[in-house]
N, C-alpha and C. Protein backbone atom coordinates (compact mmCIF):
# COMPACT_ATOMS: atom_id res chain seq x y z
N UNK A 1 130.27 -37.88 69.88
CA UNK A 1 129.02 -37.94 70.59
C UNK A 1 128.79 -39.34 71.14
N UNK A 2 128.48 -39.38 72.38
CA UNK A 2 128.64 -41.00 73.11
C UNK A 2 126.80 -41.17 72.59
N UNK A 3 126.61 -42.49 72.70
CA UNK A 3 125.75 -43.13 72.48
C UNK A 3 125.12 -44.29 73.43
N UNK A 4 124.00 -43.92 73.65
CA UNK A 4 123.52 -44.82 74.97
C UNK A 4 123.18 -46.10 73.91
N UNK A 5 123.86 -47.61 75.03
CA UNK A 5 123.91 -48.76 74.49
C UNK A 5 122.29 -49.10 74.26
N UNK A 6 122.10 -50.00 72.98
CA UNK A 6 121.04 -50.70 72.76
C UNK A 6 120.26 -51.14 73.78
N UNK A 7 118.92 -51.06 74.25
CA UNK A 7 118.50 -52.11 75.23
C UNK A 7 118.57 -53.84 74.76
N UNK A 8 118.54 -54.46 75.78
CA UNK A 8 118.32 -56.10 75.75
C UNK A 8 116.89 -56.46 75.44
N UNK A 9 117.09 -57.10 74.23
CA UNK A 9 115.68 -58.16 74.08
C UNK A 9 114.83 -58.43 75.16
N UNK A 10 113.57 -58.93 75.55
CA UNK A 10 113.57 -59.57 76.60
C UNK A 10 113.76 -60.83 76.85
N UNK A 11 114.03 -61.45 75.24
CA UNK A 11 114.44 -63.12 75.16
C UNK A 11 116.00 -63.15 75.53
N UNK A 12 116.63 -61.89 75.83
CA UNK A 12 117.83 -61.89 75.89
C UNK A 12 118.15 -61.69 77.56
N UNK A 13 117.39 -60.34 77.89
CA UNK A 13 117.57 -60.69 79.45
C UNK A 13 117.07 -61.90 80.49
N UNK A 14 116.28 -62.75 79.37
CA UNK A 14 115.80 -63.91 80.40
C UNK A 14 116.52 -64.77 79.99
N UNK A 15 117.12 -64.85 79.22
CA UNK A 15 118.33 -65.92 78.80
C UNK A 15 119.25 -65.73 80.12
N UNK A 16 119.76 -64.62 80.37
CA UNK A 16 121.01 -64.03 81.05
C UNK A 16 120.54 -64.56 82.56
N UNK A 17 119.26 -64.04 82.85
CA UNK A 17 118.66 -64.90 83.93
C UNK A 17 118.16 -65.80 84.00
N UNK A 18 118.99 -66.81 83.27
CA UNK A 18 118.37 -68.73 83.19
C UNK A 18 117.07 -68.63 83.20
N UNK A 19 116.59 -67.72 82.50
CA UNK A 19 114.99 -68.29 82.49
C UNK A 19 113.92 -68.30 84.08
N UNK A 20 114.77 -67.12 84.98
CA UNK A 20 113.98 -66.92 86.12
C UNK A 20 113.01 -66.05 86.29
N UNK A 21 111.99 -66.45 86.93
CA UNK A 21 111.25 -65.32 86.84
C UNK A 21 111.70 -63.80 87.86
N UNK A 22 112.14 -64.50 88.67
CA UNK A 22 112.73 -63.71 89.55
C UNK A 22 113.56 -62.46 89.18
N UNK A 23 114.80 -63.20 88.82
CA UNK A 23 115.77 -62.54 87.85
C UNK A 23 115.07 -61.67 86.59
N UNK A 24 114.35 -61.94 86.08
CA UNK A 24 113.47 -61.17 85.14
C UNK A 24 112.99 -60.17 85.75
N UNK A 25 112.19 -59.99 86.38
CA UNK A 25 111.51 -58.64 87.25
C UNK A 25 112.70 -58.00 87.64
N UNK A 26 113.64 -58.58 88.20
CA UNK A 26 114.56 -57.96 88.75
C UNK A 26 115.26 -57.22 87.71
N UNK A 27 115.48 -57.25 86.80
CA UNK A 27 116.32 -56.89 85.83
C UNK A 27 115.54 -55.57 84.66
N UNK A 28 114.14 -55.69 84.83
CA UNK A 28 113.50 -54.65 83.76
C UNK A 28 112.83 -53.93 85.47
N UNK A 29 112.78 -54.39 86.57
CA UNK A 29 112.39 -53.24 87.76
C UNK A 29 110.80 -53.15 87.69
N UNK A 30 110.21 -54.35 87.47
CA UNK A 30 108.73 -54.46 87.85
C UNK A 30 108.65 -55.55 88.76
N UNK A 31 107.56 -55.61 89.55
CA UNK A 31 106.86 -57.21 90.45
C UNK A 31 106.11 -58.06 89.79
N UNK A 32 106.70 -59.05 90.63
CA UNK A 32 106.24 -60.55 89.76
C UNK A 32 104.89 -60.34 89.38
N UNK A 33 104.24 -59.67 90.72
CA UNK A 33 102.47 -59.35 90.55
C UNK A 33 102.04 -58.62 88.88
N UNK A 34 102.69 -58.03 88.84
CA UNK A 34 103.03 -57.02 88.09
C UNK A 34 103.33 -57.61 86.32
N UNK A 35 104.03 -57.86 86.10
CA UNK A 35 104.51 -58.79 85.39
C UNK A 35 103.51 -59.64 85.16
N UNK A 36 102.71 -60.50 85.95
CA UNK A 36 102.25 -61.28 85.42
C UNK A 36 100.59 -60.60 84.76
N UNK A 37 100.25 -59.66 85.53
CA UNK A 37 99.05 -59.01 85.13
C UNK A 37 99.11 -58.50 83.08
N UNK A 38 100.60 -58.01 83.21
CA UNK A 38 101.20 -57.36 82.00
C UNK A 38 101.52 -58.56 80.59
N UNK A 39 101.55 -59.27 81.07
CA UNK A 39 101.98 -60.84 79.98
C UNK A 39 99.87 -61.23 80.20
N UNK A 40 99.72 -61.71 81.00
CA UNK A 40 98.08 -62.60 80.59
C UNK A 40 97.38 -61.25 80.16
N UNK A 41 97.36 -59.90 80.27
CA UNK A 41 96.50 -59.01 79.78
C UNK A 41 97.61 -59.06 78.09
N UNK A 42 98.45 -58.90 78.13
CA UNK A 42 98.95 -58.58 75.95
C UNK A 42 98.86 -60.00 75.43
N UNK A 43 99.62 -61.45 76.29
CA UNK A 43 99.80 -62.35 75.73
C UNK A 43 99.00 -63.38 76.12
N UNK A 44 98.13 -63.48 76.61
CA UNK A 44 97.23 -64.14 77.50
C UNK A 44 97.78 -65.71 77.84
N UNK A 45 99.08 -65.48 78.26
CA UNK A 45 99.94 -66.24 79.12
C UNK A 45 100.67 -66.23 80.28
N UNK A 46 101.32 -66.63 81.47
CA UNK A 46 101.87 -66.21 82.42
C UNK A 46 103.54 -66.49 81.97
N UNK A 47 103.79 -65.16 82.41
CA UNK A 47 105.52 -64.81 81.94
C UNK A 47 106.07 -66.10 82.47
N UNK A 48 105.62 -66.96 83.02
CA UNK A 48 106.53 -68.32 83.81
C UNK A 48 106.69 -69.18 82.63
N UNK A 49 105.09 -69.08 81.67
CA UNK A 49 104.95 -70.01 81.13
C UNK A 49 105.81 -69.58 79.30
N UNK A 50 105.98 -68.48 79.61
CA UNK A 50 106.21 -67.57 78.75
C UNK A 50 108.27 -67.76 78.80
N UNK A 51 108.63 -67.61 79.60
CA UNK A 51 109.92 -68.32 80.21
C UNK A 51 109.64 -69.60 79.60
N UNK A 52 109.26 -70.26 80.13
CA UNK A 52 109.25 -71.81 79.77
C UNK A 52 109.37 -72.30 78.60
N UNK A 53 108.38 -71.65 77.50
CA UNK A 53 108.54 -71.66 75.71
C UNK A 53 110.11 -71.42 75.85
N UNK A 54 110.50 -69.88 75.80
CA UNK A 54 111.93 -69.74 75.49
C UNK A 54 112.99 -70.34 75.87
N UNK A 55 112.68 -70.88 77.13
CA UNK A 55 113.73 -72.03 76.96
C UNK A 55 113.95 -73.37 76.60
N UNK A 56 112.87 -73.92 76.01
CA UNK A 56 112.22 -74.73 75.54
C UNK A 56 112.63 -74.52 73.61
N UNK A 57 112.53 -73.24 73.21
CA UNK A 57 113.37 -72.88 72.54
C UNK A 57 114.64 -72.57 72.01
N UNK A 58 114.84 -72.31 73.05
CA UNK A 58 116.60 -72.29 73.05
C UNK A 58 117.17 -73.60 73.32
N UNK A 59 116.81 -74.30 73.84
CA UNK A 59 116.74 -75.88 74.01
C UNK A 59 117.33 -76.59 72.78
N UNK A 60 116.34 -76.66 72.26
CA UNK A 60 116.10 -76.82 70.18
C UNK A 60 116.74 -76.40 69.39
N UNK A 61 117.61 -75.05 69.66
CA UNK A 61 118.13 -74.08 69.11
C UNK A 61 119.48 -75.36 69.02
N UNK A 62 119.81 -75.27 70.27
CA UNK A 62 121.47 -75.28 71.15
C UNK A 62 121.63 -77.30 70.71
N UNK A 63 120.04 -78.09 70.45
CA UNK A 63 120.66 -79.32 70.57
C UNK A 63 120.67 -79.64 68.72
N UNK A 64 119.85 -78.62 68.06
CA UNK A 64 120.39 -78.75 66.47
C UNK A 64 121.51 -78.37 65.87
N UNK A 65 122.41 -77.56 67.26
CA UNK A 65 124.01 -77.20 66.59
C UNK A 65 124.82 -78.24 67.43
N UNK A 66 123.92 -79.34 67.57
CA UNK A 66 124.76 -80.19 67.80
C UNK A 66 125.63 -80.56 69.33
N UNK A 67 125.30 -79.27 70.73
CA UNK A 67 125.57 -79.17 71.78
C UNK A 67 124.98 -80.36 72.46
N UNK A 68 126.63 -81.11 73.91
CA UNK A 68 125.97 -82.15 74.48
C UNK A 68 124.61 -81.75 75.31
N UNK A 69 124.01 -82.50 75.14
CA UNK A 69 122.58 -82.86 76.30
C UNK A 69 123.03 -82.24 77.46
N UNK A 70 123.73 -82.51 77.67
CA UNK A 70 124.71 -82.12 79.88
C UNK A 70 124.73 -80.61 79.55
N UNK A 71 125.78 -80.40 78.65
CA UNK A 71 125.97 -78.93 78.06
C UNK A 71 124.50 -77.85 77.94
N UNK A 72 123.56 -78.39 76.90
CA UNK A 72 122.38 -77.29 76.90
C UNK A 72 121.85 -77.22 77.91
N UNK A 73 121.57 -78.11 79.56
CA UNK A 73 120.78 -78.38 80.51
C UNK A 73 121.59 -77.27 81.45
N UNK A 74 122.95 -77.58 81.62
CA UNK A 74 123.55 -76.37 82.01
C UNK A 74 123.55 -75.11 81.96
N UNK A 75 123.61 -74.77 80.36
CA UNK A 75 123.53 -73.72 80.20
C UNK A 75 122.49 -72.52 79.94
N UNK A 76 121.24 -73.71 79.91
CA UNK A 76 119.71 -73.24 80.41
C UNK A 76 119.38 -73.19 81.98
N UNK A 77 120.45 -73.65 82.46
CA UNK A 77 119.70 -73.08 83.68
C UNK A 77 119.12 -73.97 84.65
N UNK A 78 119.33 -75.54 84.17
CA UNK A 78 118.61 -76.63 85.08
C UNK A 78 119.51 -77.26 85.95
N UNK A 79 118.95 -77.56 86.73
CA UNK A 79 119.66 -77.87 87.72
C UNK A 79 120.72 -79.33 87.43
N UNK A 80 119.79 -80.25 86.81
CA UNK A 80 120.46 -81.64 86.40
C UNK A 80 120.18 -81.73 84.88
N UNK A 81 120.55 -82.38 84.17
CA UNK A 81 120.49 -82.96 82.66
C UNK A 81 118.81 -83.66 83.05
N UNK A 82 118.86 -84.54 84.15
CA UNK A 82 117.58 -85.46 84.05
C UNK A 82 116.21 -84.36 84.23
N UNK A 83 116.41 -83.06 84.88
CA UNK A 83 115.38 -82.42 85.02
C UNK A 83 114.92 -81.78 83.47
N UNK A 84 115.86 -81.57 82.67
CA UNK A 84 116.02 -81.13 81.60
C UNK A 84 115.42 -81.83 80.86
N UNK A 85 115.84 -83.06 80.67
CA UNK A 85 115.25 -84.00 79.87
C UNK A 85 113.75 -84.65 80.08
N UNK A 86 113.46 -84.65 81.03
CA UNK A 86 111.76 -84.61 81.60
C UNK A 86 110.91 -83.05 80.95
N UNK A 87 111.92 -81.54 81.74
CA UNK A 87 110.98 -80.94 80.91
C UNK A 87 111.00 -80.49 79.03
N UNK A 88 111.82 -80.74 78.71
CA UNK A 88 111.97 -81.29 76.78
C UNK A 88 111.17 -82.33 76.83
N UNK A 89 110.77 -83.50 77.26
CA UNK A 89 109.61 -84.24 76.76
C UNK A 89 108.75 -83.92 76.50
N UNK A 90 108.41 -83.76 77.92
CA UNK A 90 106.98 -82.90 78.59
C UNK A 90 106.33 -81.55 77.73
N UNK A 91 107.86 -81.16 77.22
CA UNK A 91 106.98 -79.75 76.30
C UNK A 91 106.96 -80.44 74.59
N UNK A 92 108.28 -81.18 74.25
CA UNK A 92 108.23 -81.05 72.61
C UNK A 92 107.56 -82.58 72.24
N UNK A 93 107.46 -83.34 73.49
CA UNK A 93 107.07 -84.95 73.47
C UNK A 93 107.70 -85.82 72.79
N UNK A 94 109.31 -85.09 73.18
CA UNK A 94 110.11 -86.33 72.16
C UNK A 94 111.39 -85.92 73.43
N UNK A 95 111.80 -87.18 73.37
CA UNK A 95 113.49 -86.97 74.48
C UNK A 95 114.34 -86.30 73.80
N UNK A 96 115.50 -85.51 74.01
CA UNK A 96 116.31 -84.36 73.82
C UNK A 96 116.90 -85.75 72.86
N UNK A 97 117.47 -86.75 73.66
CA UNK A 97 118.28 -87.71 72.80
C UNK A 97 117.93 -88.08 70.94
N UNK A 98 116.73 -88.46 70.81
CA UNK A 98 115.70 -88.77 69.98
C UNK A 98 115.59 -87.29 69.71
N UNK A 99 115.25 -86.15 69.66
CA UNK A 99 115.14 -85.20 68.63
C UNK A 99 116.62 -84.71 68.27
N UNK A 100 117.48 -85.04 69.00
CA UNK A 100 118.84 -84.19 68.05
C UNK A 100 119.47 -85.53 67.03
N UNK A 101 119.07 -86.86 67.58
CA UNK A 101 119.23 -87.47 66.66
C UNK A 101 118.29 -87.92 65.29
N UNK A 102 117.22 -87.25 65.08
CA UNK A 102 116.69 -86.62 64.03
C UNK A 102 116.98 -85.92 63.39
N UNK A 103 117.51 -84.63 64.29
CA UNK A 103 117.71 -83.53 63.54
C UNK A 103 118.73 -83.86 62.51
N UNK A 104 119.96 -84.78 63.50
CA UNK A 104 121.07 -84.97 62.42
C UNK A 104 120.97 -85.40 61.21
N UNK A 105 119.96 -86.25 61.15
CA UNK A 105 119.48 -87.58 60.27
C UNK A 105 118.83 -86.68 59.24
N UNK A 106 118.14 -85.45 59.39
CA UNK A 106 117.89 -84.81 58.31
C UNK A 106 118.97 -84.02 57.83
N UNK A 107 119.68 -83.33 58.45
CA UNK A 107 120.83 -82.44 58.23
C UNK A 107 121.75 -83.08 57.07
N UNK A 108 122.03 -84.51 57.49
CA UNK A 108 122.59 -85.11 56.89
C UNK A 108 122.33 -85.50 55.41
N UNK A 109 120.90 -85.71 55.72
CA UNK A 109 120.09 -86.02 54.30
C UNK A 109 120.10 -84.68 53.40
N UNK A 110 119.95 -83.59 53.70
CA UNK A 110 120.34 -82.25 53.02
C UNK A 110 121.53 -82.22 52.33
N UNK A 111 122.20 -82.56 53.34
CA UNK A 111 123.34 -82.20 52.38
C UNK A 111 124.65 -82.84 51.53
N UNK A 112 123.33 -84.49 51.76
CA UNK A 112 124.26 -85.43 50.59
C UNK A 112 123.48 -85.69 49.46
């Protein structure tokens, strides 16, 4: 008996679409209009901004396993490392540089 595949998260299809909004609508088949009425009426946020956390998250995720700065900016979806690193300030108020070298500094402390 075949089995229809799992659906995608939606932290998963907006991953896949770098965190676009575009690409997002496009991919679950609603309008941006649309979409955004559906996020500020359940989450009383706009799916942009809603995007923005998750990658902002995944950010955090990708620079506590230790991934270069160039590397997570890439692979989120930004255009340059420097745009990257402006918006990681701007959201966690610490430079990407300065929080993964924390993170280590505790990691480290754990586990000696």
């Amino acid at each position: 008996m075949a089995r229809e595949p799992l659906p995608l998260s939606l932290i998963e299809i907006a991953r896949q679409g770098e965190y676009r909004m575009q690409a997002l609508c496009q991919r679950i088949g609603v309008s941006e209009r649309h979409l955004r009425r559906v996020f500020e009426e359940g989450l009383g946020i706009s799916p942009k901004e809603w995007l923005r956390r998750e990658r902002m998250v995944a950010a955090r995720t990708l620079l506590r396993r230790g991934s270069p700065i160039k590397e997570v900016a890439i692979d989120l979806g930004f255009s340059t490392p420097k745009m990257f690193s402006r918006d990681f300030m701007s959201f966690h108020g610490v430079r990407p540089t300065d929080f993964q070298r924390k993170e280590t500094e505790i990691i480290l402390r754990a586990t000696s």
